[in-house]
C-alpha atoms as a PDB file:
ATOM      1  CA  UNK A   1       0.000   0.000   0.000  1.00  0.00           C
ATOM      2  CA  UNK A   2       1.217   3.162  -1.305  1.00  0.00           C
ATOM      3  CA  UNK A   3       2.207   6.098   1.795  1.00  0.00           C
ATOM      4  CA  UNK A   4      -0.343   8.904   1.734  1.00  0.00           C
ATOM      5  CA  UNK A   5       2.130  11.291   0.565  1.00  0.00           C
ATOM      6  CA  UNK A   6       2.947   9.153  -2.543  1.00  0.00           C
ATOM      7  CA  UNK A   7      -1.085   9.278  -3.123  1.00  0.00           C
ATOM      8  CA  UNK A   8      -1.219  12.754  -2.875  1.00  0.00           C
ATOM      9  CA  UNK A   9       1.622  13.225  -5.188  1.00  0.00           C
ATOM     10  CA  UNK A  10       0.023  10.855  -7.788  1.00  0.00           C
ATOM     11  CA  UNK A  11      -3.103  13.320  -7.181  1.00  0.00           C
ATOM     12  CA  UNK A  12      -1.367  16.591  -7.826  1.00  0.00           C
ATOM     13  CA  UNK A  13       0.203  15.006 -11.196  1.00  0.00           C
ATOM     14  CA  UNK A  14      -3.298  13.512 -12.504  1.00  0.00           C
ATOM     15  CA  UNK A  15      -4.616  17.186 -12.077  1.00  0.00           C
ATOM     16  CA  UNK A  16      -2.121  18.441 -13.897  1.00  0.00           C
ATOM     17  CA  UNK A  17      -1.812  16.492 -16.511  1.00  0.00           C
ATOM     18  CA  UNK A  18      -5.806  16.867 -16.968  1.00  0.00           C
ATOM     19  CA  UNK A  19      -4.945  20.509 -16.996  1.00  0.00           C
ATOM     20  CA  UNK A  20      -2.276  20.872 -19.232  1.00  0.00           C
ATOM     21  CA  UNK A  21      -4.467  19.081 -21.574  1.00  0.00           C
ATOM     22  CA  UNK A  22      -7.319  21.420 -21.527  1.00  0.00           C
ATOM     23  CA  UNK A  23      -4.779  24.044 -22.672  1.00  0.00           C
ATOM     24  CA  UNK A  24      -3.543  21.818 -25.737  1.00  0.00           C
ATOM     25  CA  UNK A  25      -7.322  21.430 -27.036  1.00  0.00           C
ATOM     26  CA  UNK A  26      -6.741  21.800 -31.055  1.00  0.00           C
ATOM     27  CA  UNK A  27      -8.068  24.367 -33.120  1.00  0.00           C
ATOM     28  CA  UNK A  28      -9.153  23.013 -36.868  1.00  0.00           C
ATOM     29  CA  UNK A  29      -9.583  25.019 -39.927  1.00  0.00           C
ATOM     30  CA  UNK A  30     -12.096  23.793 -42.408  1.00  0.00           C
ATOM     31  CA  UNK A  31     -11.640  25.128 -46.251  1.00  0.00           C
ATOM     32  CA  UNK A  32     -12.619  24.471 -49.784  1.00  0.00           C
ATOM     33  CA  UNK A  33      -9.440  22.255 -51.047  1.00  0.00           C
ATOM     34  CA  UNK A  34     -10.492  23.138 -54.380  1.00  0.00           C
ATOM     35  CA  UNK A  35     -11.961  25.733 -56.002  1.00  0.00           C
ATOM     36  CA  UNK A  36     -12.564  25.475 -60.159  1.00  0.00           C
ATOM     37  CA  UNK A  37     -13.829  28.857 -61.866  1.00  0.00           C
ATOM     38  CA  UNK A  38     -14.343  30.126 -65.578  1.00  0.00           C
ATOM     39  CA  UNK A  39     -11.786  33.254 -66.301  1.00  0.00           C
ATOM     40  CA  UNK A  40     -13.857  36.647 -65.386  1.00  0.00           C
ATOM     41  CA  UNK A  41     -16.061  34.990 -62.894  1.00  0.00           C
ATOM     42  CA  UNK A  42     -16.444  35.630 -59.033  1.00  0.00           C
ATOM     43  CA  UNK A  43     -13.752  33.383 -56.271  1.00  0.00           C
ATOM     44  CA  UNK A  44     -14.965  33.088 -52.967  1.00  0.00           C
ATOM     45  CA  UNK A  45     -12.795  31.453 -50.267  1.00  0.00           C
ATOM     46  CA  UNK A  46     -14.132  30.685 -47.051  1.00  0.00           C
ATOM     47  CA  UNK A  47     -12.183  29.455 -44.105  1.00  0.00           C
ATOM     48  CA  UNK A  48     -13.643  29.071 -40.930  1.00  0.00           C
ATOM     49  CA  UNK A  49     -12.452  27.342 -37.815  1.00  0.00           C
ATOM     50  CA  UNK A  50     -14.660  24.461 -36.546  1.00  0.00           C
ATOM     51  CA  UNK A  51     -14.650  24.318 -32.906  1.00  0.00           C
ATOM     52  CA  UNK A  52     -15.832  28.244 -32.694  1.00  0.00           C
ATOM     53  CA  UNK A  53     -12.981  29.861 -30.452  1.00  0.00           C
ATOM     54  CA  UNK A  54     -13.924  32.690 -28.057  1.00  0.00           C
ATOM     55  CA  UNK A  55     -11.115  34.747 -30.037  1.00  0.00           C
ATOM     56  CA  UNK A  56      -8.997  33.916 -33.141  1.00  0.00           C
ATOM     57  CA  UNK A  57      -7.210  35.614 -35.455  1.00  0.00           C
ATOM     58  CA  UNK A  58      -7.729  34.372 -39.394  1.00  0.00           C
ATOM     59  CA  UNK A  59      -4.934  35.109 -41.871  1.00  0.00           C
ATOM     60  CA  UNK A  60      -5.023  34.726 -45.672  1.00  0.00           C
ATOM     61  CA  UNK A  61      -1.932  33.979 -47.314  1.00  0.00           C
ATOM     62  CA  UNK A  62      -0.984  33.322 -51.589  1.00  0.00           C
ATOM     63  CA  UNK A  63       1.835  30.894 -52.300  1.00  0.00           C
ATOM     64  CA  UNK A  64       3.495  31.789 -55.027  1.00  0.00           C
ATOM     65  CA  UNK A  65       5.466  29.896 -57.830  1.00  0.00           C
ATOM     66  CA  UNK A  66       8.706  29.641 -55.749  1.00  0.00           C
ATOM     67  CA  UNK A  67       6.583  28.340 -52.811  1.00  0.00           C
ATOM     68  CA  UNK A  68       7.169  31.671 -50.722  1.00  0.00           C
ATOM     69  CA  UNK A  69       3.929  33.309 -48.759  1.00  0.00           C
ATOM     70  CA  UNK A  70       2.495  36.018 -49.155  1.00  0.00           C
ATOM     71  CA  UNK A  71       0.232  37.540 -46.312  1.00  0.00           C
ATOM     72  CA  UNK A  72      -3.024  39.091 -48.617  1.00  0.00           C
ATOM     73  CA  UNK A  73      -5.293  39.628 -45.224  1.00  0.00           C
ATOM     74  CA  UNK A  74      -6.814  39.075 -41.888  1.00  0.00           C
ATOM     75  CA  UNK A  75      -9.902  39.123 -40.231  1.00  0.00           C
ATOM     76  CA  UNK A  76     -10.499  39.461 -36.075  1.00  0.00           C
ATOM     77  CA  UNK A  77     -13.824  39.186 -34.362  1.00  0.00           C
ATOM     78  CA  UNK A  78     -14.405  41.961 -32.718  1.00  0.00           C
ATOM     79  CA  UNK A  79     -17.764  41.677 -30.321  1.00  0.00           C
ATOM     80  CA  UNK A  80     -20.691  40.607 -32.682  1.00  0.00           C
ATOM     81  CA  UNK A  81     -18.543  42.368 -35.297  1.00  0.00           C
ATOM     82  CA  UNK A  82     -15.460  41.197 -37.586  1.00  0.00           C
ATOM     83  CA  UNK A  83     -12.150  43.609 -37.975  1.00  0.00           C
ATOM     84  CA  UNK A  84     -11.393  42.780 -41.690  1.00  0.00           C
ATOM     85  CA  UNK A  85      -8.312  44.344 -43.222  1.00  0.00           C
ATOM     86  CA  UNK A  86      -6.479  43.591 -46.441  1.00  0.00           C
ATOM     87  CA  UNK A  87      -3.194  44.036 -46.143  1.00  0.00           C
ATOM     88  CA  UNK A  88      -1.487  43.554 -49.698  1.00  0.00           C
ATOM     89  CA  UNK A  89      -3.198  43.270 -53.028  1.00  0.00           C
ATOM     90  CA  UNK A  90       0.404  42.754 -54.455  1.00  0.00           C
ATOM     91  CA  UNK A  91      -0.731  44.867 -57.727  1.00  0.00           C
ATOM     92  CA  UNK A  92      -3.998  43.186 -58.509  1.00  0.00           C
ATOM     93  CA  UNK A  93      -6.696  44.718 -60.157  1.00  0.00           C
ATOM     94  CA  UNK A  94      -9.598  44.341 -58.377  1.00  0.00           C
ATOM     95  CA  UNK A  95      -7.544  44.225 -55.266  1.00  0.00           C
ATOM     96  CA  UNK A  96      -8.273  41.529 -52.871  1.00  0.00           C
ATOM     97  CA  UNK A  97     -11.633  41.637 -50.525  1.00  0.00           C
ATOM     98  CA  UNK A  98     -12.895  40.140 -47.610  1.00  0.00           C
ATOM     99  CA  UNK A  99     -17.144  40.161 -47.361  1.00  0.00           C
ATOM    100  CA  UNK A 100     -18.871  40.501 -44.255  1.00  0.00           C
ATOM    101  CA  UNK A 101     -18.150  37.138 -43.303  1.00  0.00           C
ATOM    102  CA  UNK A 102     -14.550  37.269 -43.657  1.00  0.00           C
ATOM    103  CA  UNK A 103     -14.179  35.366 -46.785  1.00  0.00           C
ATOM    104  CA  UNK A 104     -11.160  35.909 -49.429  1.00  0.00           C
ATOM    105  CA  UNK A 105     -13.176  38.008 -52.607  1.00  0.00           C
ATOM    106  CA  UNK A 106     -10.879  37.366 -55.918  1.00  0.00           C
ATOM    107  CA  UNK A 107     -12.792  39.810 -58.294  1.00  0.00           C
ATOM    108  CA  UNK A 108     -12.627  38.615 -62.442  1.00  0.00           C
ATOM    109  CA  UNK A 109     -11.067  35.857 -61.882  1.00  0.00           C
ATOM    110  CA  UNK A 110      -7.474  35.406 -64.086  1.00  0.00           C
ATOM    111  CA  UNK A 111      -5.207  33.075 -64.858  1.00  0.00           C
ATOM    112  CA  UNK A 112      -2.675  34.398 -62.325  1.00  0.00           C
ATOM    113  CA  UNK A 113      -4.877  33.624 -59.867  1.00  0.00           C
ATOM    114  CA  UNK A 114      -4.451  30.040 -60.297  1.00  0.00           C
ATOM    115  CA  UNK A 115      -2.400  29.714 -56.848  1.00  0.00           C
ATOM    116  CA  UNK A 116      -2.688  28.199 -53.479  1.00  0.00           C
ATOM    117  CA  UNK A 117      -4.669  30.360 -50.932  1.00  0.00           C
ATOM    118  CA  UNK A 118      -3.635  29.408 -46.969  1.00  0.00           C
ATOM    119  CA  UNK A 119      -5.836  30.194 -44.344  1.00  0.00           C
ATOM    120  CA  UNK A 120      -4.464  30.158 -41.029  1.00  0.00           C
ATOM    121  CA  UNK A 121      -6.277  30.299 -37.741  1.00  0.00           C
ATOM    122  CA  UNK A 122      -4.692  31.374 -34.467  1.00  0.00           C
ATOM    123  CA  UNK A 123      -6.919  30.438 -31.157  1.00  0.00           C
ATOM    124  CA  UNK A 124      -3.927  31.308 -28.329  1.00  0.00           C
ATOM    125  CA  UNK A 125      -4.029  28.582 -25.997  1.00  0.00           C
ATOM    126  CA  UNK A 126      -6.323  26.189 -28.358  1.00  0.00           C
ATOM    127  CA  UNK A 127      -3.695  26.376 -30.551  1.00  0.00           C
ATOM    128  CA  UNK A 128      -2.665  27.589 -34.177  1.00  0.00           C
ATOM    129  CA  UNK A 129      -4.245  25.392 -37.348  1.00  0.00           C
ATOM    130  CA  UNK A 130      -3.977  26.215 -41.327  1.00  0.00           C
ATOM    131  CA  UNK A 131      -5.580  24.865 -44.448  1.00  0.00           C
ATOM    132  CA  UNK A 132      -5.364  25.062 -48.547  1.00  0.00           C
ATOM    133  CA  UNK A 133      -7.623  25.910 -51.152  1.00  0.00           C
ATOM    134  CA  UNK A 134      -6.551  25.624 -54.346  1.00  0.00           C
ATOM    135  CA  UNK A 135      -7.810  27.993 -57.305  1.00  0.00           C
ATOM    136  CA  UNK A 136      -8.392  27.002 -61.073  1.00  0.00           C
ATOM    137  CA  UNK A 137      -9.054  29.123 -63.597  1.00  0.00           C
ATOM    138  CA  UNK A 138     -10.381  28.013 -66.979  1.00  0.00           C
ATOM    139  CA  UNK A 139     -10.625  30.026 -70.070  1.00  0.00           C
ATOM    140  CA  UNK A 140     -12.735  29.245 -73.332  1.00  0.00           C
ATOM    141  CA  UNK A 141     -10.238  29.453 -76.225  1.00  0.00           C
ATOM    142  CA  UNK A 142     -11.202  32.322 -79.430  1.00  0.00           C
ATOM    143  CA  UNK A 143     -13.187  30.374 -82.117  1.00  0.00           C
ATOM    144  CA  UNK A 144     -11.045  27.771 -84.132  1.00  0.00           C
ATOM    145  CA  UNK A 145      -9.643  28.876 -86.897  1.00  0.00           C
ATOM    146  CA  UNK A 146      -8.540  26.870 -89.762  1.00  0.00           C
ATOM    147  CA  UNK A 147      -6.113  27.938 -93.163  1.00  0.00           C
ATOM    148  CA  UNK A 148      -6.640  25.504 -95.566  1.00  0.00           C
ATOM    149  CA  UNK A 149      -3.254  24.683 -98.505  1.00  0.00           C
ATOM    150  CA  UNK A 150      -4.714  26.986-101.231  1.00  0.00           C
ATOM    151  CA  UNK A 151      -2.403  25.160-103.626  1.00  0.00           C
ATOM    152  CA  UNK A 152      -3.209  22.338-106.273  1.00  0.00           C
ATOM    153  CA  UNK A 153      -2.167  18.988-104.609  1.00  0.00           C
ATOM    154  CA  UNK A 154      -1.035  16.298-106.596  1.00  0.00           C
ATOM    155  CA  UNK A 155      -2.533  12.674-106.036  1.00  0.00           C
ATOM    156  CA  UNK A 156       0.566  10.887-107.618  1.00  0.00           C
ATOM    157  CA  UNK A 157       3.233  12.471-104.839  1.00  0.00           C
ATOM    158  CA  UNK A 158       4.265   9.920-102.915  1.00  0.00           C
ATOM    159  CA  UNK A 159       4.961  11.483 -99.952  1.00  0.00           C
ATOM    160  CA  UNK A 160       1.950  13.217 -97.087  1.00  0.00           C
ATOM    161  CA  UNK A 161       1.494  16.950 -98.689  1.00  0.00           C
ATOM    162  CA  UNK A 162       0.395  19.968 -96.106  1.00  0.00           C
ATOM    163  CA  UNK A 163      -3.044  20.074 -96.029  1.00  0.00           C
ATOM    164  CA  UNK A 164      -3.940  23.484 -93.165  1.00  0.00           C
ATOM    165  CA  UNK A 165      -3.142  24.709 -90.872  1.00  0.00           C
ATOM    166  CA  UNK A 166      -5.468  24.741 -87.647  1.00  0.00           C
ATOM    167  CA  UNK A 167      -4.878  27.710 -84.737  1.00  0.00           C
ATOM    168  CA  UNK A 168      -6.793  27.699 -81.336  1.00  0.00           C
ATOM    169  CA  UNK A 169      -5.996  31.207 -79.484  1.00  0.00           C
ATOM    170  CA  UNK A 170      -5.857  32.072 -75.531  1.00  0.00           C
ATOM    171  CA  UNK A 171      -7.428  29.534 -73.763  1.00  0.00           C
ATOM    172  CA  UNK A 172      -6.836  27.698 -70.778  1.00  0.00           C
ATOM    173  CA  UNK A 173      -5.268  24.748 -69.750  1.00  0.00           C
ATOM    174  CA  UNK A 174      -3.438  24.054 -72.944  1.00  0.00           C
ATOM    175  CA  UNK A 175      -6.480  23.278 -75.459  1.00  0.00           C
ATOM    176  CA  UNK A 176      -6.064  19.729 -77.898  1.00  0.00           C
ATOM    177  CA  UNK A 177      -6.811  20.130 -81.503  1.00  0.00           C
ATOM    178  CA  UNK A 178      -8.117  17.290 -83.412  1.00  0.00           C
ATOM    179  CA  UNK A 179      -8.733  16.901 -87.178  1.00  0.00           C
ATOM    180  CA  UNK A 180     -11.773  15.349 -89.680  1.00  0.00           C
ATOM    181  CA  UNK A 181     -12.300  14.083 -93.018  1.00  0.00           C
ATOM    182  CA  UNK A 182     -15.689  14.057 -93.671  1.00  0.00           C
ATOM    183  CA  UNK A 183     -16.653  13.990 -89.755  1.00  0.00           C
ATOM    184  CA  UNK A 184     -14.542  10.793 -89.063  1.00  0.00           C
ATOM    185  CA  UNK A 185     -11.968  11.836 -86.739  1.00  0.00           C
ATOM    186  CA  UNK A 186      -8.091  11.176 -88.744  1.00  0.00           C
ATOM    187  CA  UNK A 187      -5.526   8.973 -86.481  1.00  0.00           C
ATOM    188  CA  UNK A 188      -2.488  10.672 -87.201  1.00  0.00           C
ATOM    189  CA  UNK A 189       0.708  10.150 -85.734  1.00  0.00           C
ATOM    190  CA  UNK A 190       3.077  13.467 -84.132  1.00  0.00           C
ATOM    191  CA  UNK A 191       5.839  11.741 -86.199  1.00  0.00           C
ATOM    192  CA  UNK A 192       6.604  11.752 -89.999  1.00  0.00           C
ATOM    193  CA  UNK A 193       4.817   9.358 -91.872  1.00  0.00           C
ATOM    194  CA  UNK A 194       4.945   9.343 -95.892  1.00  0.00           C
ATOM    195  CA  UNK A 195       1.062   8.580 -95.323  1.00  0.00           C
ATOM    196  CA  UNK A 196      -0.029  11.352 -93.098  1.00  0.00           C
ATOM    197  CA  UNK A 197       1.381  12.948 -89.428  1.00  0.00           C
ATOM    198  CA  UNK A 198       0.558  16.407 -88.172  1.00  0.00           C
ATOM    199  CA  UNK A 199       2.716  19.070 -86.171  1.00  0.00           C
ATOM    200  CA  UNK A 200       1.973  21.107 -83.417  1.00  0.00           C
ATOM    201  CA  UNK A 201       2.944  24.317 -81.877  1.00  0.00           C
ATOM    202  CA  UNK A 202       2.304  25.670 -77.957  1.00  0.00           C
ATOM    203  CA  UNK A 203       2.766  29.263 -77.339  1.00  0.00           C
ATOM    204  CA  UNK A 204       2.006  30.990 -73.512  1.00  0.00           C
ATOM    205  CA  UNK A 205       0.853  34.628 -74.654  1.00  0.00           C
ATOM    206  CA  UNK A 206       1.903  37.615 -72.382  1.00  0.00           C
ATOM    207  CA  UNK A 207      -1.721  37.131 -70.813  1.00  0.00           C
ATOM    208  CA  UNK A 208      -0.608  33.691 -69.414  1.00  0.00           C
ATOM    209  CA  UNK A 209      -3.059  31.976 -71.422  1.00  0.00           C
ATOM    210  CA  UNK A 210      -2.221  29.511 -74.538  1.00  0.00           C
ATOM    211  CA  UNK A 211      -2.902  28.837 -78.030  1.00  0.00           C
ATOM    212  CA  UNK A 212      -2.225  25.943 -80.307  1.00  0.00           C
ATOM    213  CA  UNK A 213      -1.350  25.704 -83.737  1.00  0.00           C
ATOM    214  CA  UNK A 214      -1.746  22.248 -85.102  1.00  0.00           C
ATOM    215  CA  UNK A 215      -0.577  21.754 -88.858  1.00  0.00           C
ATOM    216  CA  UNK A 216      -1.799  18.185 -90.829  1.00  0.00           C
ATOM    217  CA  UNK A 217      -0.009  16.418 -93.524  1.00  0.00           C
ATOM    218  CA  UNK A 218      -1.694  13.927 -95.571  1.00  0.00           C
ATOM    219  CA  UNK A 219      -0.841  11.976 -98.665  1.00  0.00           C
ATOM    220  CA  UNK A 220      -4.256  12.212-100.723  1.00  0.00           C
ATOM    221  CA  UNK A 221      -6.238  10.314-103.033  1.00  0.00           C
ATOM    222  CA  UNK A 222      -8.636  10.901-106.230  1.00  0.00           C
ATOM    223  CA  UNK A 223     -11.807  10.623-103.531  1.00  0.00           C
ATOM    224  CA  UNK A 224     -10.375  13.286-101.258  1.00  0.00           C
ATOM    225  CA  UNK A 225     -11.679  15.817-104.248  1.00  0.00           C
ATOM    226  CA  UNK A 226     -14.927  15.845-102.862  1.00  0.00           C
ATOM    227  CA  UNK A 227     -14.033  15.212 -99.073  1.00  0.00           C
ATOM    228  CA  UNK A 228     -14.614  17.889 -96.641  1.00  0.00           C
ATOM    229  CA  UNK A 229     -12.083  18.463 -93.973  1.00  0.00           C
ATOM    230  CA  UNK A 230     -12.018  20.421 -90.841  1.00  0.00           C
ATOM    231  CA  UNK A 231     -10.229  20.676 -87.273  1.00  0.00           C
ATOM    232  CA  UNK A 232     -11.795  21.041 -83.957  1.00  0.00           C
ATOM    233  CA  UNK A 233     -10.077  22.238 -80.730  1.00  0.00           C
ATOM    234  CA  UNK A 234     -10.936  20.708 -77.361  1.00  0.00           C
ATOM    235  CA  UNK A 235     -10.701  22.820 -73.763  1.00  0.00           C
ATOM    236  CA  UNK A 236     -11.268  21.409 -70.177  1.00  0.00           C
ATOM    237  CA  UNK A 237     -14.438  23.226 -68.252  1.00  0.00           C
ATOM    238  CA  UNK A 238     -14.491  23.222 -63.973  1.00  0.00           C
ATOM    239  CA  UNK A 239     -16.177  19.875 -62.610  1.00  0.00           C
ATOM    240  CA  UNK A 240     -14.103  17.441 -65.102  1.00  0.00           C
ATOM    241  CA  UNK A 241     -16.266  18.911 -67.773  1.00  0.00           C
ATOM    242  CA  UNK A 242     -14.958  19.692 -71.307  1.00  0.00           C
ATOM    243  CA  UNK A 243     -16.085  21.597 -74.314  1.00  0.00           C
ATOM    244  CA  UNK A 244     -15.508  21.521 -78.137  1.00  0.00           C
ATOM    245  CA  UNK A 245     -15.076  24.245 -81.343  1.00  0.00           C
ATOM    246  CA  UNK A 246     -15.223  23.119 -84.211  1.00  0.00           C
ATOM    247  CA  UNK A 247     -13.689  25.366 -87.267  1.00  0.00           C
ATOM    248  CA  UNK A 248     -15.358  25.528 -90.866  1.00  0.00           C
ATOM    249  CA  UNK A 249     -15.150  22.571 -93.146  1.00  0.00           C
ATOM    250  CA  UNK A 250     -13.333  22.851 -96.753  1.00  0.00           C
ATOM    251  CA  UNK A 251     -12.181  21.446 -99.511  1.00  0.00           C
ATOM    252  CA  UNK A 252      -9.013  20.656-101.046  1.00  0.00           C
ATOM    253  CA  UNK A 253      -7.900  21.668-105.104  1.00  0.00           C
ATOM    254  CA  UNK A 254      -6.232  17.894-106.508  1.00  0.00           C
ATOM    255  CA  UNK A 255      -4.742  17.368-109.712  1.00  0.00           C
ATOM    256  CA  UNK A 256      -5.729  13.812-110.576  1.00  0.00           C
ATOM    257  CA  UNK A 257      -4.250  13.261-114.409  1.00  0.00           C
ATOM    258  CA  UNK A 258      -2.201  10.170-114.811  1.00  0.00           C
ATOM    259  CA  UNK A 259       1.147  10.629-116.351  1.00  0.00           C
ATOM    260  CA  UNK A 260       1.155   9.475-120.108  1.00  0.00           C
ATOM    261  CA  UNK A 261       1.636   6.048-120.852  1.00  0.00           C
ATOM    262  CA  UNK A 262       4.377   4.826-123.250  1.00  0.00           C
ATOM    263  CA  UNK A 263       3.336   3.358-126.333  1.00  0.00           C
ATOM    264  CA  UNK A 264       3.798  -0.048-126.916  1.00  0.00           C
ATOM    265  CA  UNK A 265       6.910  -1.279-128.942  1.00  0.00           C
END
C-alpha cells in the first residue's frame, strides 16, 4: 500500500496532466481544397475554424510559384462584429476583398490567380491550425480557326502533302486540336509518316493563357476531291467537364491526271 504522501503526489500530477491538456485542445480550420472557376467569374474562399474559439485571429496567405507566402489579409472578431483588413493586393486589379463574413473576394477571376490560398487560424491557448484551397481558372479558347493549302495537290506524290493549318488562341489549360475528313476523326501520328502525321505548336501569350497551332499532312487520293475536312479544338471546363469548337469545313484543289503512258513497242 502506497504512503499517503505518494497518493497525494500521484493526485497533484493527474490534475495536472488533466490541466495541461485542456490548454492543448486543437483548433481546426475547415476550407474548400479546391476551387474550379471560368476566367472573369467571381472566387470566394471561405475558411472558418470548426470548434468556434472565443477569439482567433484568421490570416489569408498566396503561395506563389517559388513556394514563398504572401500575407493578402486578416480578419479578427471583434464583439458581434469582424475587424477585416487587407493588407497587400500585391498589384492586382480588383484588389483583394474580404465580405462581411470574412471570406477571401478574388474579383474577375485570371489566370494568375491560379495559386494556393492558406488560411491560417490562431486560437492562443487552443492552438494555431492552417488549411489550402486551391484555385483554377479556366478560359474558353477564341473560335477555331482553320487555313486551308490553297495550292493544287497532286494525287501521284508519294509522300503526305500539307493540307492546313489549324490555330486555337488564348485559352486555358493548354487546349487539344483534333482533325476530320468528312466527320470521321483522322488517327495521325506526331511523327513523320509518308502517309499522313501532323505538327503542333504551344505558345504561352503575355496574358498567361495559350494557343495551339496544329498543322496536318496527308498523302491524298482521287476521292479526297470531294471530301470535306475540318479541325476542332478541345478545352477542359471546372467539374471534369470539357467543351468543343469546331472550325469551318473545306475542300481541297487535286490534280488527278495520270502521267502518259508509253506506247507499246
Amino acid at each position: 500500500m502506497e504512503p499517503p504522501d505518494a497518493r497525494a503526489g500521484l493526485l497533484w500530477l493527474a490534475l495536472l496532466l488533466a490541466g495541461h491538456s485542456g490548454a492543448q485542445a486543437e483548433v481546426h480550420v475547415s476550407v474548400p481544397p479546391l476551387v474550379e472557376v471560368l476566367q472573369g467569374e467571381l472566387i470566394t474562399l471561405d475558411c472558418k475554424p470548426r470548434e468556434r474559439p472565443e477569439h482567433y485571429v484568421l490570416e489569408w496567405f498566396l503561395v506563389d510559384a517559388s513556394g514563398s507566402r504572401h500575407h493578402l489579409a486578416s480578419v479578427e472578431p471583434q464583439g458581434s462584429e469582424l475587424l477585416s483588413t487587407v493588407h497587400n493586393s500585391r498589384g492586382r486589379s480588383p484588389p483583394y476583398q474580404l465580405d462581411s463574413r470574412g471570406r477571401l473576394v478574388i474579383e474577375k477571376a485570371q489566370v494568375g490567380d491560379e495559386r494556393d490560398y492558406v488560411c491560417v487560424v490562431k486560437a492562443g491557448s487552443e492552438g494555431t491550425s492552417e488549411a489550402t484551397s486551391r484555385v483554377r481558372v479556366f478560359a474558353i479558347p477564341e473560335a477555331t480557326e482553320v487555313i486551308p493549302n490553297k495550292g493544287t495537290l497532286s494525287v501521284m506524290e508519294e509522300f503526305a502533302q500539307e493540307i492546313a493549318t489549324c490555330n486555337s488562341h488564348n485559352g486555358n489549360p493548354v487546349p487539344r486540336i483534333t482533325w476530320y475528313r468528312n466527320g470521321q476523326r483522322l488517327d495521325v501520328p506526331m511523327e513523320m509518316k509518308t502517309d499522313g502525321y501532323m505538327t503542333s505548336r504551344t505558345v504561352r501569350e503575355a496574358s498567361s493563357l495559350y494557343s495551339l497551332t496544329s498543322t496536318l499532312y496527308l498523302k491524298v487520293y482521287k476521292e479526297d476531291r470531294d471530301a470535306k475536312f475540318h479541325c476542332a479544338s478541345h478545352y477542359k471546363l471546372p467539374s471534369n467537364d470539357h467543351g468543343r469548337l469546331d472550325s469551318p469545313t473545306f475542300q481541297l484543289t487535286l490534280h488527278c491526271e495520270s502521267p502518259p503512258m508509253s506506247a507499246r513497242p
